[in-house]
Protein backbone atom coordinates (compact mmCIF):
# COMPACT_ATOMS: atom_id res chain seq x y z
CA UNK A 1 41.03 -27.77 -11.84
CA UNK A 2 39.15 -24.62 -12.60
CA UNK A 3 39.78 -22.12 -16.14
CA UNK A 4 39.71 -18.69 -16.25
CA UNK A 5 36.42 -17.17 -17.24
CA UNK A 6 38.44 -14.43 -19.06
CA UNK A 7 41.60 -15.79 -20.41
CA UNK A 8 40.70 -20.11 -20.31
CA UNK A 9 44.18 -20.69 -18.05
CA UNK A 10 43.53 -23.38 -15.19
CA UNK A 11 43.60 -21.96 -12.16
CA UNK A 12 44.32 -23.81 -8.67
CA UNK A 13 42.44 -23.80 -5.31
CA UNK A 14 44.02 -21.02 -3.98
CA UNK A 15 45.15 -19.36 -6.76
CA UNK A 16 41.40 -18.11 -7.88
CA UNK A 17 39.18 -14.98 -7.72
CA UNK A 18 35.79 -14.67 -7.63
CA UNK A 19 34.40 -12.46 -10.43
CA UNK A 20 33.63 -8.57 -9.21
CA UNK A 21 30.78 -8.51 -10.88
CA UNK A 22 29.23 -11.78 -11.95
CA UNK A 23 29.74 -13.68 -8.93
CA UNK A 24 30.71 -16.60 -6.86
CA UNK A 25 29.85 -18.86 -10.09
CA UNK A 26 32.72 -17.03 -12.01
CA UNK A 27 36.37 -17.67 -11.73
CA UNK A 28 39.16 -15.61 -12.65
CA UNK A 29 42.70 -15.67 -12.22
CA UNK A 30 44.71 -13.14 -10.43
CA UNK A 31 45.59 -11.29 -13.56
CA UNK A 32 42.69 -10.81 -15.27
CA UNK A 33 41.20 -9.92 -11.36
CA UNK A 34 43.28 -7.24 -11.66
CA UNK A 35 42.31 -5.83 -14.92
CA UNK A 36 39.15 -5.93 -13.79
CA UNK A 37 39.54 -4.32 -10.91
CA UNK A 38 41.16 -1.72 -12.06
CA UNK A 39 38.51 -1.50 -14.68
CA UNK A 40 35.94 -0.70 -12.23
CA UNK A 41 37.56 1.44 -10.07
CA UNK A 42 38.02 3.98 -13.21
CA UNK A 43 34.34 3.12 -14.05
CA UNK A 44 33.33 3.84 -10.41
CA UNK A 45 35.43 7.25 -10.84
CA UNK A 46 33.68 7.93 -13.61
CA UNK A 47 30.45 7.79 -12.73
CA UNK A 48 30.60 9.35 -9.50
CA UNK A 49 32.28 12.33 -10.78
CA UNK A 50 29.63 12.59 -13.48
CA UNK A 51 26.61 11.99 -10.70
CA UNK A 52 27.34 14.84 -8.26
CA UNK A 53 29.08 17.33 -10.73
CA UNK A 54 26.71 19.80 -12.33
CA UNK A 55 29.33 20.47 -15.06
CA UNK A 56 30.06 16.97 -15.63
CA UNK A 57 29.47 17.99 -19.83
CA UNK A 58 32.80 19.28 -19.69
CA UNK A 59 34.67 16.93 -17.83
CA UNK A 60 36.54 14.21 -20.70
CA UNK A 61 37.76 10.66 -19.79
CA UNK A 62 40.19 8.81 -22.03
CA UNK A 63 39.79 5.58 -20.40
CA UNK A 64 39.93 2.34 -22.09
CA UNK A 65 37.65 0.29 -20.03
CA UNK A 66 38.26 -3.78 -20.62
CA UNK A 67 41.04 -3.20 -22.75
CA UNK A 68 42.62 -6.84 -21.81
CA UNK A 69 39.01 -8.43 -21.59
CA UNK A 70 37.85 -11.06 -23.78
CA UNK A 71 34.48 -12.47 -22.47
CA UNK A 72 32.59 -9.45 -21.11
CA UNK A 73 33.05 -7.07 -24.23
């Protein structure tokens, strides 16, 4: 058995995510996988919309990015 790298819960073989962004050596469950993939899809939104738009300065975001998260903030 395996814990969460977010939350601590054990997780099962087939059950289990590999982290988005740190990698096969990080587990997550399917929860907080989804938090944090919905995470980065508003931070990928973000930043692309600020990259290629010359009046990104007016553009606002109220996003809450890792709202559920406990290890990364």
């Amino acid at each position: 058995m395996k814990f969460c790298e977010e939350c601590g819960e054990k997780i099962g073989l087939l059950s289990r995510y590999n982290h988005p962004v740190l990698g096969k050596k990080s587990i997550v469950c399917g929860d907080c996988f989804a938090i944090i993939d919905k995470d980065l899809t508003l931070w990928r939104e973000f930043v692309l919309s600020n990259s290629f738009n010359k009046d990104a300065r007016e553009l606002k975001f109220n996003f809450e990015f890792n709202k559920g998260c406990n290890t990364i903030c």
